[in-house]
N, C-alpha and C. Protein backbone atom coordinates (compact mmCIF):
# COMPACT_ATOMS: atom_id res chain seq x y z
N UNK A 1 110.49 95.99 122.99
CA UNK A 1 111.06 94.72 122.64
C UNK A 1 110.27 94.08 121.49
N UNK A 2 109.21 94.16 121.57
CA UNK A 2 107.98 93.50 120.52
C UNK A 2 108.42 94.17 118.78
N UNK A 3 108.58 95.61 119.29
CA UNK A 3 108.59 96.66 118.02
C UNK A 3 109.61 96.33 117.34
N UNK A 4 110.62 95.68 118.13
CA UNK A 4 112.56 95.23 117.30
C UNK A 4 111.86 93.77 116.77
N UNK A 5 111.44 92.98 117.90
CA UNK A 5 111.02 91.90 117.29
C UNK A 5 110.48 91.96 115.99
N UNK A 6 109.09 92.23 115.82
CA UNK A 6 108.87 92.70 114.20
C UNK A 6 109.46 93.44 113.29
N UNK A 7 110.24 94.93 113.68
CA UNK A 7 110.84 94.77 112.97
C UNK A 7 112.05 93.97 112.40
N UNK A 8 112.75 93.29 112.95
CA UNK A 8 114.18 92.27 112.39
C UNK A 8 113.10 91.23 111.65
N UNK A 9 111.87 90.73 112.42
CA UNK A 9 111.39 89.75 111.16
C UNK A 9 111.36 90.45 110.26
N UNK A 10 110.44 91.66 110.14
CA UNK A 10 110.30 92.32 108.34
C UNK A 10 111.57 92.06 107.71
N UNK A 11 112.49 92.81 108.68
CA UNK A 11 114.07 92.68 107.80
C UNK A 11 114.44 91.53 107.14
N UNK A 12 113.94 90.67 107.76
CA UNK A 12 114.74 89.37 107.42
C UNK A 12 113.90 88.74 106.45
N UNK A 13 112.71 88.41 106.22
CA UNK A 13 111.54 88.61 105.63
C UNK A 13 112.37 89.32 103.86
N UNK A 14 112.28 90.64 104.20
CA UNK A 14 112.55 91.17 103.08
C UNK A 14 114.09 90.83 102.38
N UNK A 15 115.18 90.65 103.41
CA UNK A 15 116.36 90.36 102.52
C UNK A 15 116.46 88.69 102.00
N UNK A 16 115.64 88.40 102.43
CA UNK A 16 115.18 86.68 102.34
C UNK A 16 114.73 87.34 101.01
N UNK A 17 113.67 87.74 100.38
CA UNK A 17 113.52 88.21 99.21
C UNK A 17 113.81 88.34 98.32
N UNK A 18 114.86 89.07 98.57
CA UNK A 18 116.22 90.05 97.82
C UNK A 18 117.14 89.41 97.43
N UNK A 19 117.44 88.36 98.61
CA UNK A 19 118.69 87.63 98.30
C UNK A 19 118.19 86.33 96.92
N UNK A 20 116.78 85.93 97.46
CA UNK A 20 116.44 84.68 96.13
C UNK A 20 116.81 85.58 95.09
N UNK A 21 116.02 86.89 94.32
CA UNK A 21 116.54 87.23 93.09
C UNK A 21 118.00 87.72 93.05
N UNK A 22 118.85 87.66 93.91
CA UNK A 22 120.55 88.43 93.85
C UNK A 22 121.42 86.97 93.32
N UNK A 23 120.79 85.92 93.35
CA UNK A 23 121.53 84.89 92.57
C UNK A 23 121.60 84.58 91.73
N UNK A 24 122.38 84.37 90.63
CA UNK A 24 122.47 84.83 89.73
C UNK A 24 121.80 83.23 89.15
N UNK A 25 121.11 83.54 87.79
CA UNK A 25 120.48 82.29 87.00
C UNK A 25 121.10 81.40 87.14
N UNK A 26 122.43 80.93 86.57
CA UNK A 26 123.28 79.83 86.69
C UNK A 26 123.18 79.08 88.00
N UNK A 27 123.94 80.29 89.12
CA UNK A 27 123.34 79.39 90.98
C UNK A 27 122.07 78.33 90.57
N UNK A 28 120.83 79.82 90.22
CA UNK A 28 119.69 79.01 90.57
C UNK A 28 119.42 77.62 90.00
N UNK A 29 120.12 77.20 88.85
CA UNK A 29 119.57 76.07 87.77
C UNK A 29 120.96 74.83 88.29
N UNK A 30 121.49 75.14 89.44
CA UNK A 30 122.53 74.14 89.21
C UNK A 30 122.19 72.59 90.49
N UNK A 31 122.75 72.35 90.56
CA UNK A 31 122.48 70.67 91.31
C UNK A 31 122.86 70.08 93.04
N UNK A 32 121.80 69.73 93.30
CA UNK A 32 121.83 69.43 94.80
C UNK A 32 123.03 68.49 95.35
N UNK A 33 124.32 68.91 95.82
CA UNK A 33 125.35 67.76 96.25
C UNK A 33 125.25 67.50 97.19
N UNK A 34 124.54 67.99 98.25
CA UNK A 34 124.70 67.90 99.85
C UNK A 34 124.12 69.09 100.75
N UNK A 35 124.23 69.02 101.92
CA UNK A 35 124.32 69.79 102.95
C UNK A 35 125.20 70.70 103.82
N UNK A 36 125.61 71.46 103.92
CA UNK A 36 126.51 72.18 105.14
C UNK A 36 125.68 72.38 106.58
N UNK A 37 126.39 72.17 107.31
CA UNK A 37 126.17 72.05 108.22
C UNK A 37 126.70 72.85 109.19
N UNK A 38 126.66 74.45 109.79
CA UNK A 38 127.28 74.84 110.08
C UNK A 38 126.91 75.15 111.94
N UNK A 39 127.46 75.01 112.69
CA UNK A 39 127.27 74.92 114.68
C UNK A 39 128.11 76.64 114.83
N UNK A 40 127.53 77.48 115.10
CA UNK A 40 128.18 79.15 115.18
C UNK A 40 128.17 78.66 116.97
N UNK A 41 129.52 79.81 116.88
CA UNK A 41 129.49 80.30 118.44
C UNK A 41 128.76 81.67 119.03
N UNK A 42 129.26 81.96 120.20
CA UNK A 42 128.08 83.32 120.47
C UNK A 42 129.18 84.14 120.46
N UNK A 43 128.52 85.51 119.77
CA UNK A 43 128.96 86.46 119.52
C UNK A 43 128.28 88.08 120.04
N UNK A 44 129.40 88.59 120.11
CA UNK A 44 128.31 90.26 119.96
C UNK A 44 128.95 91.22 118.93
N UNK A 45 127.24 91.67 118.38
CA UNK A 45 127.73 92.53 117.38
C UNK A 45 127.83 93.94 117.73
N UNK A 46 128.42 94.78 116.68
CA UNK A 46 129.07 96.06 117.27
C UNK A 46 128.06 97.09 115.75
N UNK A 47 127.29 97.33 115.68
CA UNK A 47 126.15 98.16 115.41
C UNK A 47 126.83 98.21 113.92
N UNK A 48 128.10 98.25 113.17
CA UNK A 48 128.61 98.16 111.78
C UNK A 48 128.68 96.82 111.49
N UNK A 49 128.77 95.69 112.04
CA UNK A 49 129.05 94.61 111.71
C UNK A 49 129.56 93.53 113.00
N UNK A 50 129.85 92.25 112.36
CA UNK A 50 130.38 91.70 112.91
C UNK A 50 130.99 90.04 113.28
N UNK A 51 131.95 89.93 113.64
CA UNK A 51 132.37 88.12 113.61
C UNK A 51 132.19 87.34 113.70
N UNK A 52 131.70 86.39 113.53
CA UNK A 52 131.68 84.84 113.89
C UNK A 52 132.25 83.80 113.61
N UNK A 53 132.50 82.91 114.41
CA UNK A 53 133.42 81.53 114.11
C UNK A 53 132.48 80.50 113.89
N UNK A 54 132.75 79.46 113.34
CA UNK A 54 132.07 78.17 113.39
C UNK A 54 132.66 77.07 112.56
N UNK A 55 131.92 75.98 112.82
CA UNK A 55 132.59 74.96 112.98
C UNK A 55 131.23 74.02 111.87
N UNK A 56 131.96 74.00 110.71
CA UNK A 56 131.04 73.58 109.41
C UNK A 56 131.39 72.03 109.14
N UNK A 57 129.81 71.26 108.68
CA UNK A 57 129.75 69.82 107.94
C UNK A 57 129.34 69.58 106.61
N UNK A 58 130.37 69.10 105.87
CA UNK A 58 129.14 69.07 104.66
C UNK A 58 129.07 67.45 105.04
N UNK A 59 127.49 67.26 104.43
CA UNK A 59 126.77 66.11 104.56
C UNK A 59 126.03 65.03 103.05
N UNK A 60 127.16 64.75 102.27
CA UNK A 60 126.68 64.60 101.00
C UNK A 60 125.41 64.29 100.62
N UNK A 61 124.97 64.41 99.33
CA UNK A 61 123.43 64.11 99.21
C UNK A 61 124.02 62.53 98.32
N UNK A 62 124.55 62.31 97.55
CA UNK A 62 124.87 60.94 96.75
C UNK A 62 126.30 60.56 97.34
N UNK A 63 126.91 58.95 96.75
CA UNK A 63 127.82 59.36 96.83
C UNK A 63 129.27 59.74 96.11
N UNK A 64 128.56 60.00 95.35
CA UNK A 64 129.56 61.33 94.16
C UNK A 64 130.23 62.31 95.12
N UNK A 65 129.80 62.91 95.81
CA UNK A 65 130.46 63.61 96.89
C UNK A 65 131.05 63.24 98.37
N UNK A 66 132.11 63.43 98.72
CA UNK A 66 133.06 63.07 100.06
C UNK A 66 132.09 63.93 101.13
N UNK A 67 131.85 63.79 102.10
CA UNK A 67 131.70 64.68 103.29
C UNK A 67 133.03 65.04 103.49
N UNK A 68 132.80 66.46 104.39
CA UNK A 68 133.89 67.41 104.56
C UNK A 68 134.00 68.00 105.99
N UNK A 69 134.66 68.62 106.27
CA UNK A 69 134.90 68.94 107.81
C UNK A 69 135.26 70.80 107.32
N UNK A 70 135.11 71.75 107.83
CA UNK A 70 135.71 73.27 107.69
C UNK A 70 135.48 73.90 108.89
N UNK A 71 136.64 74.74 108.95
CA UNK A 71 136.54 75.92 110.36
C UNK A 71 136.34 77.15 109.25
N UNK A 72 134.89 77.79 110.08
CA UNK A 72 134.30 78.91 109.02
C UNK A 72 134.58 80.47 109.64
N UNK A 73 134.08 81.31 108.93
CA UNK A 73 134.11 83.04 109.86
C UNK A 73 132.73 83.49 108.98
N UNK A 74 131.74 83.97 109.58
CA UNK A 74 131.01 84.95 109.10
C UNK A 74 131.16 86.17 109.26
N UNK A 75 131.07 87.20 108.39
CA UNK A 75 131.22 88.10 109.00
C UNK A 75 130.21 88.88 108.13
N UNK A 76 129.34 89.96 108.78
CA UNK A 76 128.68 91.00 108.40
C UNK A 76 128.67 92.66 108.20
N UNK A 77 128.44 92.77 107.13
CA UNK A 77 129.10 94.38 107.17
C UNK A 77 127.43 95.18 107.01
N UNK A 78 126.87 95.66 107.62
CA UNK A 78 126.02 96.64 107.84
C UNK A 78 125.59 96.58 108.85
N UNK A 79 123.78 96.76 109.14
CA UNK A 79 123.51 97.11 111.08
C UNK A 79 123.62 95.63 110.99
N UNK A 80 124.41 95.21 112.50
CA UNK A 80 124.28 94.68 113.34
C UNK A 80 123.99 94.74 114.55
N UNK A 81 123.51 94.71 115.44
CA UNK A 81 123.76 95.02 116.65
C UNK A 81 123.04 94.08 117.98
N UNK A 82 123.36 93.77 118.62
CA UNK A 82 123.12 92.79 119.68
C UNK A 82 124.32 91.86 120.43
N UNK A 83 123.70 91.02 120.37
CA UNK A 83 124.25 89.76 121.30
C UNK A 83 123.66 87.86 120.91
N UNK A 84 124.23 87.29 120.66
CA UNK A 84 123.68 86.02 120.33
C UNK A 84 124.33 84.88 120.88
N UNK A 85 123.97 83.75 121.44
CA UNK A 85 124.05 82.79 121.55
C UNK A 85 124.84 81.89 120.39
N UNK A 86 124.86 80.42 120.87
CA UNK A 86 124.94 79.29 120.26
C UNK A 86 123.95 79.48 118.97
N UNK A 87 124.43 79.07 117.64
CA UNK A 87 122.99 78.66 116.60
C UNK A 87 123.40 77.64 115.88
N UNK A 88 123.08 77.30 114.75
CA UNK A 88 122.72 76.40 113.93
C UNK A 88 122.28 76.71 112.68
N UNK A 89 123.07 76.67 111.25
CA UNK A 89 122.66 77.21 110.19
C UNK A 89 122.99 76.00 109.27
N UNK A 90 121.88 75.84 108.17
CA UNK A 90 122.03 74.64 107.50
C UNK A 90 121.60 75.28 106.16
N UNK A 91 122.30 75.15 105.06
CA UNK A 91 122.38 75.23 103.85
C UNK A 91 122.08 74.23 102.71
N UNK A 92 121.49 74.48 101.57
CA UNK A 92 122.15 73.08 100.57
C UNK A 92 122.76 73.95 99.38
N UNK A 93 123.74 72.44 99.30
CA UNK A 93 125.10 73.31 98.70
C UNK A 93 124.67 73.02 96.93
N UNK A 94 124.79 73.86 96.46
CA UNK A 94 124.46 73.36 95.02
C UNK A 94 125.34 73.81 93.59
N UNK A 95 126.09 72.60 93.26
CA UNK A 95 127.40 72.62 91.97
C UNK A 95 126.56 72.67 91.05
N UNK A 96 127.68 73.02 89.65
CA UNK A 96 127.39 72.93 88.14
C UNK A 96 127.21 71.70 88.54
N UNK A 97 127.89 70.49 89.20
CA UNK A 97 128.20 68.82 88.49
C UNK A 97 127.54 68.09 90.01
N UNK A 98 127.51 67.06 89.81
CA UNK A 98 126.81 65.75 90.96
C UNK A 98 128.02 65.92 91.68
N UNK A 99 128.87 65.89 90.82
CA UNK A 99 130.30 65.32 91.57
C UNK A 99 131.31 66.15 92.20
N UNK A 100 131.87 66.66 93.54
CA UNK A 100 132.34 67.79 93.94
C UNK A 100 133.34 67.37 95.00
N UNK A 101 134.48 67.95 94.99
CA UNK A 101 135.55 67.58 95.76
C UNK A 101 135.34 68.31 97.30
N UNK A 102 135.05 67.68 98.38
CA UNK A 102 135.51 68.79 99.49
C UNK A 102 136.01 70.03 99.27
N UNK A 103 136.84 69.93 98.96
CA UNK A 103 137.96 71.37 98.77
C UNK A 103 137.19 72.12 97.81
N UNK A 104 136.29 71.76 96.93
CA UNK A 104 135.77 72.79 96.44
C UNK A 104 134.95 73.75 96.74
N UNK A 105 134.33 73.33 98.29
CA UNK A 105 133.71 74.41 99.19
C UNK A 105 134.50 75.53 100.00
N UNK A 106 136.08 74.97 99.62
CA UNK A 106 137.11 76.18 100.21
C UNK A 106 137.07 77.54 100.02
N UNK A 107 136.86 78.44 100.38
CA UNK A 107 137.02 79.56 99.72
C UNK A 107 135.90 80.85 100.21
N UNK A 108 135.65 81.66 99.91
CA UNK A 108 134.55 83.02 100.51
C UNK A 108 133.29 82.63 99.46
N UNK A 109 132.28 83.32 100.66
CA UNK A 109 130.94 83.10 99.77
C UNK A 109 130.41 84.57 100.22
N UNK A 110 129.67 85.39 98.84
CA UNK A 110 128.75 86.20 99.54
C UNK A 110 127.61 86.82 99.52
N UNK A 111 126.87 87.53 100.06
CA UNK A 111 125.30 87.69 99.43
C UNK A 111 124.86 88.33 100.60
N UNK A 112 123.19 88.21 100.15
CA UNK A 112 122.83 89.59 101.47
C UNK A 112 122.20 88.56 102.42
N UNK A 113 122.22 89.24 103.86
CA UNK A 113 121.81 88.24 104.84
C UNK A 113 120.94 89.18 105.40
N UNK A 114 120.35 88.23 106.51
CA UNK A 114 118.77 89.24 107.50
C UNK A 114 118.74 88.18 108.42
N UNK A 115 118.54 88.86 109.86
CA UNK A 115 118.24 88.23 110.96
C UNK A 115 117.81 88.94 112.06
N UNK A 116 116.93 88.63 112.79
CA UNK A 116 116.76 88.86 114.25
C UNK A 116 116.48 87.82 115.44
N UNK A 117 116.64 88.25 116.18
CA UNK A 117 116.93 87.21 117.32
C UNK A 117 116.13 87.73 118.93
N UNK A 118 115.02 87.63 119.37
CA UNK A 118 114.46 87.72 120.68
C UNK A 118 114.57 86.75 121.34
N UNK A 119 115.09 86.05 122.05
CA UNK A 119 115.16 84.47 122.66
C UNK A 119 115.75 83.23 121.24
N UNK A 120 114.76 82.69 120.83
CA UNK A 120 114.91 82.10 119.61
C UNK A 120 114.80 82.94 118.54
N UNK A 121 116.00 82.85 116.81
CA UNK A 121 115.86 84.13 116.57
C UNK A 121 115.85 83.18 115.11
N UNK A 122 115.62 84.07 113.88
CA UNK A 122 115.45 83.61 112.86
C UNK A 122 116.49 84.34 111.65
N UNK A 123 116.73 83.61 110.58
CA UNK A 123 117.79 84.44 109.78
C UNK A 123 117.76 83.87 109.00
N UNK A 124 118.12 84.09 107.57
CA UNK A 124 118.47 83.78 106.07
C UNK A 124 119.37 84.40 105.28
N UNK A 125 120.03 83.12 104.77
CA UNK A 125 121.48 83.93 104.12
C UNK A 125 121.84 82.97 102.80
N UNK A 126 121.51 83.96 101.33
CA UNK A 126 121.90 82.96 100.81
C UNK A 126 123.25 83.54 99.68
N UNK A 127 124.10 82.33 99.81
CA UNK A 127 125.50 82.60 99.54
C UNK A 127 126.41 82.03 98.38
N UNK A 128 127.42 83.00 97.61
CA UNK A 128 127.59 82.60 95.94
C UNK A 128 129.48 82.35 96.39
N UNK A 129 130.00 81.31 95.81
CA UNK A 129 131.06 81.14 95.88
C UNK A 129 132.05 79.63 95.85
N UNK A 130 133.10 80.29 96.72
CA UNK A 130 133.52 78.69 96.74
C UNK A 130 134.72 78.50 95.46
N UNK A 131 134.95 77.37 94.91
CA UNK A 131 135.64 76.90 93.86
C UNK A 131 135.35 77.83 92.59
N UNK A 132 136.14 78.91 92.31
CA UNK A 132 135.67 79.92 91.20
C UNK A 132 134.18 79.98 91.57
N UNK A 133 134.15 80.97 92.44
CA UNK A 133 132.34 81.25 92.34
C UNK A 133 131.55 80.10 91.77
N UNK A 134 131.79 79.03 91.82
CA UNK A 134 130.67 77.88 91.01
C UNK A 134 129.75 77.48 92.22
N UNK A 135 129.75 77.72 93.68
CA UNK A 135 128.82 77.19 94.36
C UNK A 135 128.35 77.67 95.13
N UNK A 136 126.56 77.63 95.23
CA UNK A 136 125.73 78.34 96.11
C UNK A 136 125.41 77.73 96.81
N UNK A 137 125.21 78.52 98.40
CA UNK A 137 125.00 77.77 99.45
C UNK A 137 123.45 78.84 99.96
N UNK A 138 122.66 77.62 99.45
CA UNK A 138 120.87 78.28 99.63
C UNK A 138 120.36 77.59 101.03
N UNK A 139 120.08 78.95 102.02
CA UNK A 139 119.01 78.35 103.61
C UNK A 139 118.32 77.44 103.55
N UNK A 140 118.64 76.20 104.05
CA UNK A 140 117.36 75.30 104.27
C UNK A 140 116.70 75.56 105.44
N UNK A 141 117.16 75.91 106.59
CA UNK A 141 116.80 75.97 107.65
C UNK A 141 117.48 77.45 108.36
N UNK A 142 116.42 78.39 108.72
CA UNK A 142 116.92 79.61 109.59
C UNK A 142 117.89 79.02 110.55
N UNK A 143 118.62 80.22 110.98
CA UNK A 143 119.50 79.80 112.04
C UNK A 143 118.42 79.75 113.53
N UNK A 144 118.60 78.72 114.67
CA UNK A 144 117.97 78.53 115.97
C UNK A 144 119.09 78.88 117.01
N UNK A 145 119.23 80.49 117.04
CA UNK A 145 120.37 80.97 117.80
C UNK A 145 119.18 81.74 119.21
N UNK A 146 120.23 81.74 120.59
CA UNK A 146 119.35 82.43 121.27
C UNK A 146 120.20 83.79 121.89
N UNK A 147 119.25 84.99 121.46
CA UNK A 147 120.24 86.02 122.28
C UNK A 147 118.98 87.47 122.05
N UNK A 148 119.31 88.38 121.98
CA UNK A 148 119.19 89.55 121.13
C UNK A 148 119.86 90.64 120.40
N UNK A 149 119.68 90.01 118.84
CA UNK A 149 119.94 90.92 117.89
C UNK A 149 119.21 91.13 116.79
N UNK A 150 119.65 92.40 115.74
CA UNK A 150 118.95 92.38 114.18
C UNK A 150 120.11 92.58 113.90
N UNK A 151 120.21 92.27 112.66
CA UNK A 151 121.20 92.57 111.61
C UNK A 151 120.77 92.59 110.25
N UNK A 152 120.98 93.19 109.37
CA UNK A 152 120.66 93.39 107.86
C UNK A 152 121.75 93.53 107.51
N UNK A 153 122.43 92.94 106.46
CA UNK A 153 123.52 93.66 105.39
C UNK A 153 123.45 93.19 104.42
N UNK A 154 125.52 93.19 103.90
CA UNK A 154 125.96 92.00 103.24
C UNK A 154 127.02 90.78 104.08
N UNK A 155 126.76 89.30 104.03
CA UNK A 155 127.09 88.35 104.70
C UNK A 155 128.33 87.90 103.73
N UNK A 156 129.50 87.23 104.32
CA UNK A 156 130.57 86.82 103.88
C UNK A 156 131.01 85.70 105.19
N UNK A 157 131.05 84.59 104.15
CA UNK A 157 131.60 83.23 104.46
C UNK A 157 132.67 82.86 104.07
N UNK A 158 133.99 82.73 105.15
CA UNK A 158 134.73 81.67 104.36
C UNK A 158 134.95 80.53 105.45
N UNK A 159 135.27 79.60 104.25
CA UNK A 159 134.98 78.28 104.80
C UNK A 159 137.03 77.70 104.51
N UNK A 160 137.26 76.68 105.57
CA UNK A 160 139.06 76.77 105.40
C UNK A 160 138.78 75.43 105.84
């Protein structure tokens, strides 16, 4: 149990890594509008991948931006495998402009993700998309899910 434990941190550790340089310059240089806020349900994964539902907030940072309400899906395509709980994943969402319509978070986001999970589990996912690819949604906070799993891949969000 210890040996999965460390390894899914390395994993996650390392695609946490991977994923800061997989964004592309523009993401990185663009502007803080807010928060997402996303409440996941529990799921089990099936060793290729796998589903999740949730139930997303955005939380503006000025108010140039509306708060927003979205029903989301994650889904992962490489190892997955386990079982997870309830979590909690919080992002900041970041436009070309201050100013951003709800609806412009509509749409798929994607990038590489890493997680493991022994009781309380940890994960990072950071994600390119949205309104013509113009918005990245960068981890502020690991997910605080409880179950056991690892997963490494590529992560895909859409947000409706």
């Amino acid at each position: 149990m210890k040996m999965f434990a460390k390894a899914g941190l390395a994993a996650a550790i390392a695609a946490s890594a991977l994923t800061l340089g997989a964004l592309p310059a523009a993401a990185q240089s663009r502007v803080q509008v807010g928060t997402l806020v996303c409440n996941m349900k529990p799921n089990v994964a099936f060793i290729i991948g796998s589903v999740r539902e949730a139930t997303c907030t955005l939380k503006p940072a000025t108010r140039r931006t509306a708060a927003g309400s979205y029903a989301a899906t994650i889904r992962r395509f490489g190892l997955d495998i386990g079982m997870n709980g309830t979590g909690v994943m919080v992002w900041t969402v970041l436009a070309p402009t201050r100013s951003i319509n709800p609806t412009d978070l509509r749409g798929t986001y994607v990038g590489v993700s890493a997680g493991a999970a022994i009781g309380v589990g940890v994960g990072a996912n950071a994600l390119v998309g949205g309104s013509n690819n113009t918005i990245a949604l960068q981890p502020v906070s690991v997910q605080g899910e409880t179950g056991i799993n690892l997963a490494l891949g590529v992560a895909d969000l859409t947000l409706r």
